[in-house]
C-alpha atoms as a PDB file:
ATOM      1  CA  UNK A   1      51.383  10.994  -5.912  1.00  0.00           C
ATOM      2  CA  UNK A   2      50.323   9.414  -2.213  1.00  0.00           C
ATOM      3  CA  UNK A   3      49.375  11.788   0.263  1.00  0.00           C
ATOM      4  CA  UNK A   4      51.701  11.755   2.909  1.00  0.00           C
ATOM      5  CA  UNK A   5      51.077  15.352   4.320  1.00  0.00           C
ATOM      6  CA  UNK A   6      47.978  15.995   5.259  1.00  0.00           C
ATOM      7  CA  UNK A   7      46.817  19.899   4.468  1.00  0.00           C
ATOM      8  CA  UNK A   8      43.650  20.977   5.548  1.00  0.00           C
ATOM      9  CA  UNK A   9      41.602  23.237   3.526  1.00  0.00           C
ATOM     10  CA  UNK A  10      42.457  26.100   6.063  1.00  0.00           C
ATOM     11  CA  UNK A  11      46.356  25.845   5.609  1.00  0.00           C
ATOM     12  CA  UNK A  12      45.648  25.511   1.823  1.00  0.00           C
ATOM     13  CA  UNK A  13      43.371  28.537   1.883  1.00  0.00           C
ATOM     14  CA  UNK A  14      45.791  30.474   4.112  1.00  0.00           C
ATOM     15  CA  UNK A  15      48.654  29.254   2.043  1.00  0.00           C
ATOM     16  CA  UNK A  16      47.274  30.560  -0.726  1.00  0.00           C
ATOM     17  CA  UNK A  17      46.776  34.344   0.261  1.00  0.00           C
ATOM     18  CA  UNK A  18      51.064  34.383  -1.285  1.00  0.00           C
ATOM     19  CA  UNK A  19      49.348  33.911  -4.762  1.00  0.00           C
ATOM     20  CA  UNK A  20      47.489  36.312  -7.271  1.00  0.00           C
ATOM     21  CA  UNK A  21      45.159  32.967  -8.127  1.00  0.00           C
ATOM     22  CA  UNK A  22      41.979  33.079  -6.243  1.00  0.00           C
ATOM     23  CA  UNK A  23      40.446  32.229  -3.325  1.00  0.00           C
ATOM     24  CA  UNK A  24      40.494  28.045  -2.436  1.00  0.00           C
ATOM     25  CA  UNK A  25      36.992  26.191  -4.135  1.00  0.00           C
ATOM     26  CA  UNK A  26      38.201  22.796  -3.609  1.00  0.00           C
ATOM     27  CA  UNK A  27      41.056  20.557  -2.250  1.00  0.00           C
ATOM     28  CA  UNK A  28      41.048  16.839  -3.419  1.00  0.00           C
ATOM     29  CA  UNK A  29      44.369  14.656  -2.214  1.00  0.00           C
ATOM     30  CA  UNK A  30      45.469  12.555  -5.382  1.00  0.00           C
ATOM     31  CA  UNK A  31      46.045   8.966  -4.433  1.00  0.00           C
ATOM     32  CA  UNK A  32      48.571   7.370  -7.541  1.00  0.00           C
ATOM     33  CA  UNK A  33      52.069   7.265  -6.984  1.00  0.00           C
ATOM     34  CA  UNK A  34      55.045   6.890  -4.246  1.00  0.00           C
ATOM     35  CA  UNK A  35      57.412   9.953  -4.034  1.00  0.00           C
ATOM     36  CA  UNK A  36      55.594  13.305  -3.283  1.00  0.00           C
ATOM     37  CA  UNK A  37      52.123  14.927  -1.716  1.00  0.00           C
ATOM     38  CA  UNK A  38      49.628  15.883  -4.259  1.00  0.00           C
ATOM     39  CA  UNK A  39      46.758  17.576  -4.201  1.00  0.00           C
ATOM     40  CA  UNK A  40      44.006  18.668  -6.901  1.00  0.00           C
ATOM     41  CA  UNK A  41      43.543  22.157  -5.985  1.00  0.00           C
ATOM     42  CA  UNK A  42      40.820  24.474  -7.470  1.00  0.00           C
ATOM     43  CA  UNK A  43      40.347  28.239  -6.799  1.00  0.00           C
ATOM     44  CA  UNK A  44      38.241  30.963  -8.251  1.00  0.00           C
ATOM     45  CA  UNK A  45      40.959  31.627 -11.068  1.00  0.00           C
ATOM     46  CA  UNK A  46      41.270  27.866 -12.555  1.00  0.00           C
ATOM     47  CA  UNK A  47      42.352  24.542 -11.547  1.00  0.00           C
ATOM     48  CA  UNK A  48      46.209  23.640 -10.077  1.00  0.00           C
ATOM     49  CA  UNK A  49      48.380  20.992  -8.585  1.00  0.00           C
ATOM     50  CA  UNK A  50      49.470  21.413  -4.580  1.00  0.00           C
ATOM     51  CA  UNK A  51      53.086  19.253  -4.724  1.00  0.00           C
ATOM     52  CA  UNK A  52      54.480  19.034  -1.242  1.00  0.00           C
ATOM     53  CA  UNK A  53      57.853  17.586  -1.547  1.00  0.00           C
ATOM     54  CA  UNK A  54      58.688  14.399   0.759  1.00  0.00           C
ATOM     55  CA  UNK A  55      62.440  13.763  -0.061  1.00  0.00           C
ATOM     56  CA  UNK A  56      63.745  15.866  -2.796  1.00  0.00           C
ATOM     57  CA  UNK A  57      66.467  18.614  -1.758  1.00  0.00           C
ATOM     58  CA  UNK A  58      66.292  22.224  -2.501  1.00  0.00           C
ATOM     59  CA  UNK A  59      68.954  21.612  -5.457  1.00  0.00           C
ATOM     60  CA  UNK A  60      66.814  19.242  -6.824  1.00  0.00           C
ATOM     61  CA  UNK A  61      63.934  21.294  -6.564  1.00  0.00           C
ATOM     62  CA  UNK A  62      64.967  24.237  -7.906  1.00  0.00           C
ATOM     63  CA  UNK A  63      66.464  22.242 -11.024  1.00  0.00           C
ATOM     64  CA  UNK A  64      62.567  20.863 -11.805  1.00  0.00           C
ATOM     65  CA  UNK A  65      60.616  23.664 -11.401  1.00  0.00           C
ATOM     66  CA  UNK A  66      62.628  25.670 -13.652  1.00  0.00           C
ATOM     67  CA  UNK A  67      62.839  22.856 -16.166  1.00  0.00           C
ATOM     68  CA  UNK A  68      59.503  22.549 -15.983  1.00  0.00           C
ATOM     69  CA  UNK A  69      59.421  26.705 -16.609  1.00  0.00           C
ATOM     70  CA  UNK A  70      61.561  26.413 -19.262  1.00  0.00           C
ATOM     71  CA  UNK A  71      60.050  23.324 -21.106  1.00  0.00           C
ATOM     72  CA  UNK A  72      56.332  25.383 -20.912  1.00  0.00           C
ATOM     73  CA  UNK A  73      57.628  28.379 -22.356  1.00  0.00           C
ATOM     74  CA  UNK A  74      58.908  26.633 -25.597  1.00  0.00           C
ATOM     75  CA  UNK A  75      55.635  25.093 -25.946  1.00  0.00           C
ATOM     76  CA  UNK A  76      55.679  21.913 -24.123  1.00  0.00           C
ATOM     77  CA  UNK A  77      52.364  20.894 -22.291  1.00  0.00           C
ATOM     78  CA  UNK A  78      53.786  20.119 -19.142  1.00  0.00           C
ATOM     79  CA  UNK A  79      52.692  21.729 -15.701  1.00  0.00           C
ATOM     80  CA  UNK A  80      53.981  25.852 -15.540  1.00  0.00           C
ATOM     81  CA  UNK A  81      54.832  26.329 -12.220  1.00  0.00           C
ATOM     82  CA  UNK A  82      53.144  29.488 -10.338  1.00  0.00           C
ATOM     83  CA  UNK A  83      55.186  32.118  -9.021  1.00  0.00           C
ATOM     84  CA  UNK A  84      54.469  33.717  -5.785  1.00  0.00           C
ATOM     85  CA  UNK A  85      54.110  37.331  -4.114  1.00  0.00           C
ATOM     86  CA  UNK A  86      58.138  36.887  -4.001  1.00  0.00           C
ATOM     87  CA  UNK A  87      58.580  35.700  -7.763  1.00  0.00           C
ATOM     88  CA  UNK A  88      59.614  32.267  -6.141  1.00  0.00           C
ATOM     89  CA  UNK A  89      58.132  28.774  -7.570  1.00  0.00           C
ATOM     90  CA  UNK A  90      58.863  27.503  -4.105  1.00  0.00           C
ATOM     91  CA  UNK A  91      57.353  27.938  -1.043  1.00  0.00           C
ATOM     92  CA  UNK A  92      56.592  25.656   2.362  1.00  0.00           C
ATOM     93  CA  UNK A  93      53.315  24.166   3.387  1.00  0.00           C
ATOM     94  CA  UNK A  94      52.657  21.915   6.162  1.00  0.00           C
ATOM     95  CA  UNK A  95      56.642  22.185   7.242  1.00  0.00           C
ATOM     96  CA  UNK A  96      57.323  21.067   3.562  1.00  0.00           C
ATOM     97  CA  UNK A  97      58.848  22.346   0.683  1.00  0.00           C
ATOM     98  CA  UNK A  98      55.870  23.028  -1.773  1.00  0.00           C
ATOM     99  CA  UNK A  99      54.527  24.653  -5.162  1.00  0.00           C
ATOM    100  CA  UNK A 100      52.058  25.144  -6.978  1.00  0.00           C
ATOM    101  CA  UNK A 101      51.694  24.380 -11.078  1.00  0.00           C
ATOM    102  CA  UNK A 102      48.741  24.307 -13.541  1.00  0.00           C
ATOM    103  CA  UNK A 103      46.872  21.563 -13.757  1.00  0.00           C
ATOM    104  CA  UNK A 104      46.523  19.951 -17.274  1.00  0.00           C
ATOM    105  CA  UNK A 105      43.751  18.754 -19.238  1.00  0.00           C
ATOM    106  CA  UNK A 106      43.291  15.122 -20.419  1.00  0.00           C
ATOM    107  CA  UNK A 107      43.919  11.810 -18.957  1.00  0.00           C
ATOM    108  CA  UNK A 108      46.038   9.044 -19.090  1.00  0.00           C
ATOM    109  CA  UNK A 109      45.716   5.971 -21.483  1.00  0.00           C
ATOM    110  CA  UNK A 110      46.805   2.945 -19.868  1.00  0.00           C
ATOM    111  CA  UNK A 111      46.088   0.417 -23.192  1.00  0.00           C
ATOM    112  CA  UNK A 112      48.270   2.909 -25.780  1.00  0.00           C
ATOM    113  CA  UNK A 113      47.799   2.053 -29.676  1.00  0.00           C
ATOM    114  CA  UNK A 114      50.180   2.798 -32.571  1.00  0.00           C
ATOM    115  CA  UNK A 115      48.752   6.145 -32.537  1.00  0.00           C
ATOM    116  CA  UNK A 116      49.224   7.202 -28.831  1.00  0.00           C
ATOM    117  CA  UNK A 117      52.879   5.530 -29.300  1.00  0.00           C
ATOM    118  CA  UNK A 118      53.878   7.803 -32.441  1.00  0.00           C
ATOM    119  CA  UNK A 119      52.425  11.005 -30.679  1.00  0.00           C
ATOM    120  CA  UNK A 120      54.515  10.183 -27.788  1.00  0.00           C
ATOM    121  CA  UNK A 121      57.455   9.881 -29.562  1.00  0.00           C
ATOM    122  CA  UNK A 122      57.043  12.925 -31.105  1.00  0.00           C
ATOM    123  CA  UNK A 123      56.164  14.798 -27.910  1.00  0.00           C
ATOM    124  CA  UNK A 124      59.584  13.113 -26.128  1.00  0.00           C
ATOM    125  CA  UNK A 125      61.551  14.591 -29.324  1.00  0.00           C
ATOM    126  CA  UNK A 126      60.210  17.914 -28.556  1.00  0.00           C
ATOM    127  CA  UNK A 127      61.182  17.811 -25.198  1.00  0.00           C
ATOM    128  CA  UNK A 128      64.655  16.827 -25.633  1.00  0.00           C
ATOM    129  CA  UNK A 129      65.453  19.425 -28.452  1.00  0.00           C
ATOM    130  CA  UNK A 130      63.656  21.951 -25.990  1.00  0.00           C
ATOM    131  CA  UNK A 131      65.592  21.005 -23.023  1.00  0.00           C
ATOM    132  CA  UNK A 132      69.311  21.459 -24.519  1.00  0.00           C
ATOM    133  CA  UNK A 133      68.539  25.193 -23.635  1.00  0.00           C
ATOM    134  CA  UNK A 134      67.786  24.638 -20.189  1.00  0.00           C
ATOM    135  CA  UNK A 135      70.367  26.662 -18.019  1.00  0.00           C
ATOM    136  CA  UNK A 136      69.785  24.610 -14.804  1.00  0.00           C
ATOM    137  CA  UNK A 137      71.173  21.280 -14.529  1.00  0.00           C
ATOM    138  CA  UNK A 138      71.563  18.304 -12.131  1.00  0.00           C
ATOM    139  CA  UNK A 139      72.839  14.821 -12.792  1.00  0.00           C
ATOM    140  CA  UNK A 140      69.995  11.980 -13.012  1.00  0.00           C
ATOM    141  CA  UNK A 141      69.341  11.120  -9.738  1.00  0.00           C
ATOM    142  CA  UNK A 142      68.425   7.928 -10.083  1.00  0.00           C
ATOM    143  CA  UNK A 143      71.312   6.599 -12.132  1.00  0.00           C
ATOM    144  CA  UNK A 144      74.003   4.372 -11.932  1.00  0.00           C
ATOM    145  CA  UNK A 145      75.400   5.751  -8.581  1.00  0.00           C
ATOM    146  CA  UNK A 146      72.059   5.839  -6.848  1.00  0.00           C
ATOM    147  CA  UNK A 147      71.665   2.164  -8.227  1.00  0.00           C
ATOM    148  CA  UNK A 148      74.821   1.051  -6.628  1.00  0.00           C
ATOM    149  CA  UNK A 149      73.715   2.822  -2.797  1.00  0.00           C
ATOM    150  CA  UNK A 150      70.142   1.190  -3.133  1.00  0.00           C
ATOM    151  CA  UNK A 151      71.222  -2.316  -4.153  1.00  0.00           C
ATOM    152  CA  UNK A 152      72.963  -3.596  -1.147  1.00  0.00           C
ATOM    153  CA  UNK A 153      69.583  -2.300   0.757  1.00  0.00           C
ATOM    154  CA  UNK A 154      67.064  -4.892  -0.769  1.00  0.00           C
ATOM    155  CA  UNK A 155      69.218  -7.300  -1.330  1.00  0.00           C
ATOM    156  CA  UNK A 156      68.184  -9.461   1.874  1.00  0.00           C
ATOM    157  CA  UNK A 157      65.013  -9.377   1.125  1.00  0.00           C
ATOM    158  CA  UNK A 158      65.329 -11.159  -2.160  1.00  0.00           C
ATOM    159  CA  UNK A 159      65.811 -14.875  -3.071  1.00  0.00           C
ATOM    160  CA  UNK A 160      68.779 -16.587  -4.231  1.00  0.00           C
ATOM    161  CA  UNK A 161      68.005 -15.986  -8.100  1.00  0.00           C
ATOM    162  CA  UNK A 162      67.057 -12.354  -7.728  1.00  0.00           C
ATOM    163  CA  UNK A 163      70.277 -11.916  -5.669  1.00  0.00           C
ATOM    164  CA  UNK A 164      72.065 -13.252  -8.797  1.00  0.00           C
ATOM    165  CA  UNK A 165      69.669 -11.434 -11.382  1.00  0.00           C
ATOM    166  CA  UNK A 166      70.825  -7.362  -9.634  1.00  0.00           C
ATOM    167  CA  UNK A 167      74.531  -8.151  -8.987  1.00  0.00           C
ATOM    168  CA  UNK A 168      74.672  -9.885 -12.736  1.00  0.00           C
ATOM    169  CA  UNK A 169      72.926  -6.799 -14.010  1.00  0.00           C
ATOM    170  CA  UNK A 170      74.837  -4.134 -12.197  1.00  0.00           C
ATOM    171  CA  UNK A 171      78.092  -6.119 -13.298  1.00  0.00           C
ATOM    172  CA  UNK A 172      77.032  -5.546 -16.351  1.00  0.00           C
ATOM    173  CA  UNK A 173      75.850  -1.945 -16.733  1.00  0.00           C
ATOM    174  CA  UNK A 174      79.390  -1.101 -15.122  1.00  0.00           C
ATOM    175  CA  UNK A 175      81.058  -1.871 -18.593  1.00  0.00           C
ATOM    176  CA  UNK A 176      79.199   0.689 -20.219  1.00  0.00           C
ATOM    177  CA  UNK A 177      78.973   4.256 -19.398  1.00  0.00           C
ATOM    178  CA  UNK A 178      78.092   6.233 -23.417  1.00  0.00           C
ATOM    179  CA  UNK A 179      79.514   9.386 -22.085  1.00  0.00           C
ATOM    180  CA  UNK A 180      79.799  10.591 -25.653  1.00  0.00           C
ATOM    181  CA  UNK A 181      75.756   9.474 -26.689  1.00  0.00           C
ATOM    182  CA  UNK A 182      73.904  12.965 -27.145  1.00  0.00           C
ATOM    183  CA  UNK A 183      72.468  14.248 -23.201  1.00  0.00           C
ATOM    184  CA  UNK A 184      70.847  16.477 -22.125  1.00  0.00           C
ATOM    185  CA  UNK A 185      67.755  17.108 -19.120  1.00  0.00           C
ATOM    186  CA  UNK A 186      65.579  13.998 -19.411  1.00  0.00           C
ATOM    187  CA  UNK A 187      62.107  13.217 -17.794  1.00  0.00           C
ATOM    188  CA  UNK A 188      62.837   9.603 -17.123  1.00  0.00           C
ATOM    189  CA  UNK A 189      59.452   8.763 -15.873  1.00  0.00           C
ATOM    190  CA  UNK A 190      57.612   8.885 -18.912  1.00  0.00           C
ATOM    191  CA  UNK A 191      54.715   6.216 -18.197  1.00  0.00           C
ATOM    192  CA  UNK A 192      51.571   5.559 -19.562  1.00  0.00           C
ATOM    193  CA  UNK A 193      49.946   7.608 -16.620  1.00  0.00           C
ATOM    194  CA  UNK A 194      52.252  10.299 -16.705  1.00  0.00           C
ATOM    195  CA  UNK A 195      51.498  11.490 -20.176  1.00  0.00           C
ATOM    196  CA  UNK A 196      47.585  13.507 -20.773  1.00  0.00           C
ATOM    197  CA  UNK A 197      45.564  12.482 -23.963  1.00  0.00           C
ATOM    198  CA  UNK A 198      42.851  15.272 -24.699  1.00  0.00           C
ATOM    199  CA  UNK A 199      40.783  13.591 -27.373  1.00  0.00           C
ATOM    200  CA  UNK A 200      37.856  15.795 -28.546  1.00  0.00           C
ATOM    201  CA  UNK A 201      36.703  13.413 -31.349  1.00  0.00           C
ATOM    202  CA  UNK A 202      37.121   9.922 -31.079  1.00  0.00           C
ATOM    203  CA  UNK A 203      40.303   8.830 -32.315  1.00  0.00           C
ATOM    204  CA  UNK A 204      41.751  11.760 -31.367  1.00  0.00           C
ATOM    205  CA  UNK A 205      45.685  11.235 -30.234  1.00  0.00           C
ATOM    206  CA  UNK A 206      46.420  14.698 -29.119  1.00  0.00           C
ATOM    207  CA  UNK A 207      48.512  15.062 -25.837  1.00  0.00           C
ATOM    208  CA  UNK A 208      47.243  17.343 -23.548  1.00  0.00           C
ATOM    209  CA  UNK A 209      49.978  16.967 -21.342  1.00  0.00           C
ATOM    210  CA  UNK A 210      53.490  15.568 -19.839  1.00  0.00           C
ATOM    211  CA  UNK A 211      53.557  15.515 -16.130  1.00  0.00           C
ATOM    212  CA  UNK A 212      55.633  14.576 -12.862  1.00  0.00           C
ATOM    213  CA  UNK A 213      58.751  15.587 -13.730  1.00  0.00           C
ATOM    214  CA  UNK A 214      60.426  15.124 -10.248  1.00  0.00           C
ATOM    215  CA  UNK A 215      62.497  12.648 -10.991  1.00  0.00           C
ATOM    216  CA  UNK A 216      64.175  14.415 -14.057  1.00  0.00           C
ATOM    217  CA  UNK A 217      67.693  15.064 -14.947  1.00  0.00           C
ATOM    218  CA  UNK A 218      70.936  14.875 -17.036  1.00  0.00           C
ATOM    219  CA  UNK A 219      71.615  11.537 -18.736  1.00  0.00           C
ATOM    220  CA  UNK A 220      71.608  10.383 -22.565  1.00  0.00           C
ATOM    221  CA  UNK A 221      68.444  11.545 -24.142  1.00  0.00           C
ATOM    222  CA  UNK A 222      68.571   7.354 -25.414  1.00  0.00           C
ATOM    223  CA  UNK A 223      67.932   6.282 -22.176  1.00  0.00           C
ATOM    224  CA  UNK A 224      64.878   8.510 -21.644  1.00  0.00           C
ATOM    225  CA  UNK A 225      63.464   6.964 -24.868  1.00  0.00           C
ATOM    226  CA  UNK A 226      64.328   3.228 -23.191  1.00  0.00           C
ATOM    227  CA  UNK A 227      62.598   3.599 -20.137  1.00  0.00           C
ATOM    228  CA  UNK A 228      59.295   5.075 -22.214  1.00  0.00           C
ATOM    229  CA  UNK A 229      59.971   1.893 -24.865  1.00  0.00           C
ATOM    230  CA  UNK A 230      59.576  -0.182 -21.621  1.00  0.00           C
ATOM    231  CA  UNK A 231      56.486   1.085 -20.655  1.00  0.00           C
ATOM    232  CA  UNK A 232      54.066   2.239 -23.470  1.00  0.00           C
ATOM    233  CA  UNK A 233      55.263  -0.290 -26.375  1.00  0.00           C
ATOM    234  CA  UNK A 234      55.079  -4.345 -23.474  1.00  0.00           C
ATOM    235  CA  UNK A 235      52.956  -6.718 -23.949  1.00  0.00           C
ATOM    236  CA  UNK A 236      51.686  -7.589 -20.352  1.00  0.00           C
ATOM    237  CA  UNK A 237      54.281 -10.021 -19.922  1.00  0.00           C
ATOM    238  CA  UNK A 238      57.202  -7.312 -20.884  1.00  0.00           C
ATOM    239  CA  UNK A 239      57.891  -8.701 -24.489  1.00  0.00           C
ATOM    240  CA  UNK A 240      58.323  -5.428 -26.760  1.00  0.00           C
ATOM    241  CA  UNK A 241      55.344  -4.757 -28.860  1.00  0.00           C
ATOM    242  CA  UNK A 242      57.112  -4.653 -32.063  1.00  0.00           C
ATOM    243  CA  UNK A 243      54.702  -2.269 -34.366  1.00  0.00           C
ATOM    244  CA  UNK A 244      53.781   0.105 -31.345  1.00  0.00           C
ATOM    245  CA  UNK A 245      57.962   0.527 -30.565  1.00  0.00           C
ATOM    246  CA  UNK A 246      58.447   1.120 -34.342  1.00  0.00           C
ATOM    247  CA  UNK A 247      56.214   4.170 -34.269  1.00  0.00           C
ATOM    248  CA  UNK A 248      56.917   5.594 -31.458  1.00  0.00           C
ATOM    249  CA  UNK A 249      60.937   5.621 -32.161  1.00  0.00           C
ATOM    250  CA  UNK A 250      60.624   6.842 -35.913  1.00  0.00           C
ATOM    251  CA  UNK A 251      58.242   9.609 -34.871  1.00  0.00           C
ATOM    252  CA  UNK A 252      61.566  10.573 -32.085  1.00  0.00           C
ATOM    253  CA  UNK A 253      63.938  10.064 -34.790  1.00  0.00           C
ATOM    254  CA  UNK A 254      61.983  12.119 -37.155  1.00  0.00           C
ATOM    255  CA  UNK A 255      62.476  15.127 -35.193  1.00  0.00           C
ATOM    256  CA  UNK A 256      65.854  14.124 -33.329  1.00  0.00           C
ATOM    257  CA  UNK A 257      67.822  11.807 -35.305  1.00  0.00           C
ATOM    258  CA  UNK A 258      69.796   8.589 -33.488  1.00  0.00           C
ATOM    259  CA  UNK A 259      73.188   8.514 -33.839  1.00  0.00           C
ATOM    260  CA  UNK A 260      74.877   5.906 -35.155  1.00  0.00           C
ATOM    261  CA  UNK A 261      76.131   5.354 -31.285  1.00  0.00           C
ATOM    262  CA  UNK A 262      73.275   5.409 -30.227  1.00  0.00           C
ATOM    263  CA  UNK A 263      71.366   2.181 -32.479  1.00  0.00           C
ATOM    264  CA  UNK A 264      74.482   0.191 -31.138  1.00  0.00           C
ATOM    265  CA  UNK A 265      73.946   1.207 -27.120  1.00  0.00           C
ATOM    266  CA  UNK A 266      69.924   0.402 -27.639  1.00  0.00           C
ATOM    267  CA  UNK A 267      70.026  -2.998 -25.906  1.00  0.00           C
ATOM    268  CA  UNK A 268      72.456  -2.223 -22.856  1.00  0.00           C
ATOM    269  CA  UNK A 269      70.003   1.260 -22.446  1.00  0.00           C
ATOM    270  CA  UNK A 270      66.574  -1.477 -22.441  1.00  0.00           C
ATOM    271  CA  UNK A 271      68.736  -3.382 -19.762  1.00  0.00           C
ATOM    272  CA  UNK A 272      69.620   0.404 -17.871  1.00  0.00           C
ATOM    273  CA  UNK A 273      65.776   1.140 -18.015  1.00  0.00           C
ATOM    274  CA  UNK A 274      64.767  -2.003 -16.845  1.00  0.00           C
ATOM    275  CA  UNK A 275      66.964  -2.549 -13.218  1.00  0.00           C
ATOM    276  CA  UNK A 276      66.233   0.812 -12.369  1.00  0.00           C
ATOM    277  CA  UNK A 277      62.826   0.667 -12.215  1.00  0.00           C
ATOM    278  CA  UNK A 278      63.454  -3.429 -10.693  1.00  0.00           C
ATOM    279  CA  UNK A 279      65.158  -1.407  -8.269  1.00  0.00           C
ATOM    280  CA  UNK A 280      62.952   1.643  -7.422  1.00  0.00           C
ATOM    281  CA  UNK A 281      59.526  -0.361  -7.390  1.00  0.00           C
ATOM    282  CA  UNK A 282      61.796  -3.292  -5.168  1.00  0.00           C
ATOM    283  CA  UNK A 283      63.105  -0.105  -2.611  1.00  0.00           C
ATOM    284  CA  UNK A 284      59.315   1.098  -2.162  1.00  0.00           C
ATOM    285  CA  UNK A 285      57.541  -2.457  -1.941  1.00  0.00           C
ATOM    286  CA  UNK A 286      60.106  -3.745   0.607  1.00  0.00           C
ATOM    287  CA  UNK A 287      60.966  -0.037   2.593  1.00  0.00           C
ATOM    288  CA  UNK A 288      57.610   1.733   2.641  1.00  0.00           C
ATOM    289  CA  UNK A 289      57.470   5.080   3.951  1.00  0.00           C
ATOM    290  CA  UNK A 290      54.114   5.456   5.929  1.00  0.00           C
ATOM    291  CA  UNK A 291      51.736   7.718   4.129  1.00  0.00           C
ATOM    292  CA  UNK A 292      47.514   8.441   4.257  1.00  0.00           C
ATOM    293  CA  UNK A 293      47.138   7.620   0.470  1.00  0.00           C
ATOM    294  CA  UNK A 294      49.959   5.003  -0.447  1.00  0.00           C
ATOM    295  CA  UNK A 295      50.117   2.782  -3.900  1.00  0.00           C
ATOM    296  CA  UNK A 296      53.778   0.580  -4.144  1.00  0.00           C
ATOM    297  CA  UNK A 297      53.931  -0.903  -7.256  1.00  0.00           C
ATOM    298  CA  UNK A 298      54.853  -4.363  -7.921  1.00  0.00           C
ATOM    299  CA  UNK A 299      58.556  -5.118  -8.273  1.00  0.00           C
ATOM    300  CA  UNK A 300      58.002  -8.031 -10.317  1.00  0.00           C
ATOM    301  CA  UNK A 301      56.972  -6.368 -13.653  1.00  0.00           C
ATOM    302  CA  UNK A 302      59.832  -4.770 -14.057  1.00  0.00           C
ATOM    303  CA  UNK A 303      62.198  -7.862 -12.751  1.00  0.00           C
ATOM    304  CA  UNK A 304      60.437  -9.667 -15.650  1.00  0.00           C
ATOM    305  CA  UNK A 305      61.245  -7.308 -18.160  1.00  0.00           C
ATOM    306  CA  UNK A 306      64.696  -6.708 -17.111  1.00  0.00           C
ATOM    307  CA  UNK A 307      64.981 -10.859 -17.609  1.00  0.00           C
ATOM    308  CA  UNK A 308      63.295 -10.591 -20.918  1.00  0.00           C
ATOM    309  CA  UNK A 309      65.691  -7.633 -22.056  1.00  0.00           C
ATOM    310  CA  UNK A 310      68.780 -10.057 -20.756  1.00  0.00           C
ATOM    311  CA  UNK A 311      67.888 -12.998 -22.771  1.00  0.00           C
ATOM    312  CA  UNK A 312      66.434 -11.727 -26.001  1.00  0.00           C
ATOM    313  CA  UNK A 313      68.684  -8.458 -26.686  1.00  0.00           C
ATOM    314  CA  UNK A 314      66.949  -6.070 -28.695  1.00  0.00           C
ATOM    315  CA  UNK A 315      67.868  -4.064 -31.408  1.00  0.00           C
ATOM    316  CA  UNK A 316      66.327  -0.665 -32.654  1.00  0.00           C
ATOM    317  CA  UNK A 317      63.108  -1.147 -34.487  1.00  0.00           C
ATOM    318  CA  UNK A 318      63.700   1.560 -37.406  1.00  0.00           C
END
């Protein structure tokens, strides 16, 4: 994510003397993102992430690290978080809460095919099955109720239409609420960059890792597969890619089947997926935080899709 924090290689080095990993080698701030402090961080035992956490309380901490925990140890690739001298995944860094987790191998792929679609369904599956043992839980932060607290807060910055557009759509998403659809912890952030491909032939599919999981929770595991639809299976303009959605929701279903309540809630989740991310991207372009390293991403993708989603409906391609 953006560097807001700055930590010097001193404080990292010091900082590090609560760990059994090495001595610092290098300390490289990582510049995608909005929400938290990263750093690349490489020491004599093997190469981690440095997370220094901007907004997120101690609740919601606690909640991903050990989801993270628990995910890795039924074979998930996502990030293991590092215990320290105390047995504790968090610490404090630069007056911050911080921690430490393995850093995975791979990179993103930010033109997906079929085949990077299907593997991600499959790997989303996984996680979902995985997470319904999870002892630690906290709602989705980012869900209807935080929707409701951040609208009224962009809302003068936006034209007449786009008024109309967010109070239409949260009119709307109020009817529904699919407390019986299956739930369970969720990452619901699962973009293109936020998912590792480690190729080691070409043509190789094979994920290498899920990452940034801090804005994780409880909601219905359909939702987690909307906002990923939204993402990996667009067009540029936001249309669905038709073949790439197919693959990637049979390879979920394969492994987690769709209820029957579920295939009928598939359009209003597209819509769900859609305004919050209008929302989120709309909350950081308009109310920046200041920061060293800072990328806001543009509000009108997702405004666009969330229009699209609206006019067309959409039904489950499987």
């Amino acid at each position: 994510m953006s560097v807001y924090t700055t930590v010097t290689e001193a404080q990292a080095a010091d900082w590090l003397r609560h760990y059994s990993v090495g001595t610092l080698v290098e300390l490289k701030g990582i510049a995608d993102g909005i929400e938290n402090t990263n750093y690349f961080l490489t020491t004599t035992h093997g190469r981690y992430v440095l997370t220094l956490f901007e907004r997120l309380t101690r609740e919601e901490l606690a909640f991903y690290l050990n989801l993270m925990a628990h995910l890795a140890r039924h074979g998930i690739p996502c990030p293991a978080p590092i215990a320290d001298h105390r047995n504790q995944f968090m610490s404090e860094l630069g007056g911050k809460p911080a921690a430490l987790v393995t850093r995975l191998p791979g990179a993103a792929v930010m033109q997906p095919g079929v085949a990077h679609c299907r593997e991600v369904g499959a790997m989303l599956a996984d996680m979902h099955v995985a997470g319904q043992s999870c002892p630690v839980r906290l709602d989705n932060p980012r869900g209807p109720k935080w929707w409701r607290e951040t609208a009224p807060k962009v809302m003068p910055f936006l034209d007449e239409p786009r008024q109309a557009l967010l109070k239409e759509e949260l009119r709307f998403q109020a009817l529904y609420r699919f407390q019986d659809l299956p739930r369970g912890p969720v990452h619901a952030d699962l973009f293109r960059d936020n998912v590792l491909f480690d190729g080691v032939q070409p043509g190789d599919q094979r994920i290498g890792g899920v990452i940034d999981f801090y804005f994780a929770g409880v909601d219905s595991f359909l939702y987690d597969v909307a906002v990923t639809v939204n993402d990996w299976c667009v067009h540029p303009d936001g249309r669905i890619d038709e073949e790439r959605a197919a693959a990637l929701i049979a390879a979920y279903h394969a492994t987690r089947p769709l209820t029957a309540l579920e295939r009928g809630a598939w359009g209003v989740m597209l819509r769900a997926a859609a305004l919050r991310f209008w929302l989120s991207r709309l909350y950081d372009f308009y109310l920046p935080r200041p920061g060293e390293l800072v990328h806001a991403h543009d509000p009108e993708h997702f405004r666009r899709i969330l229009e699209l989603r609206v006019a067309t409906g959409e039904r489950l391609p499987i």
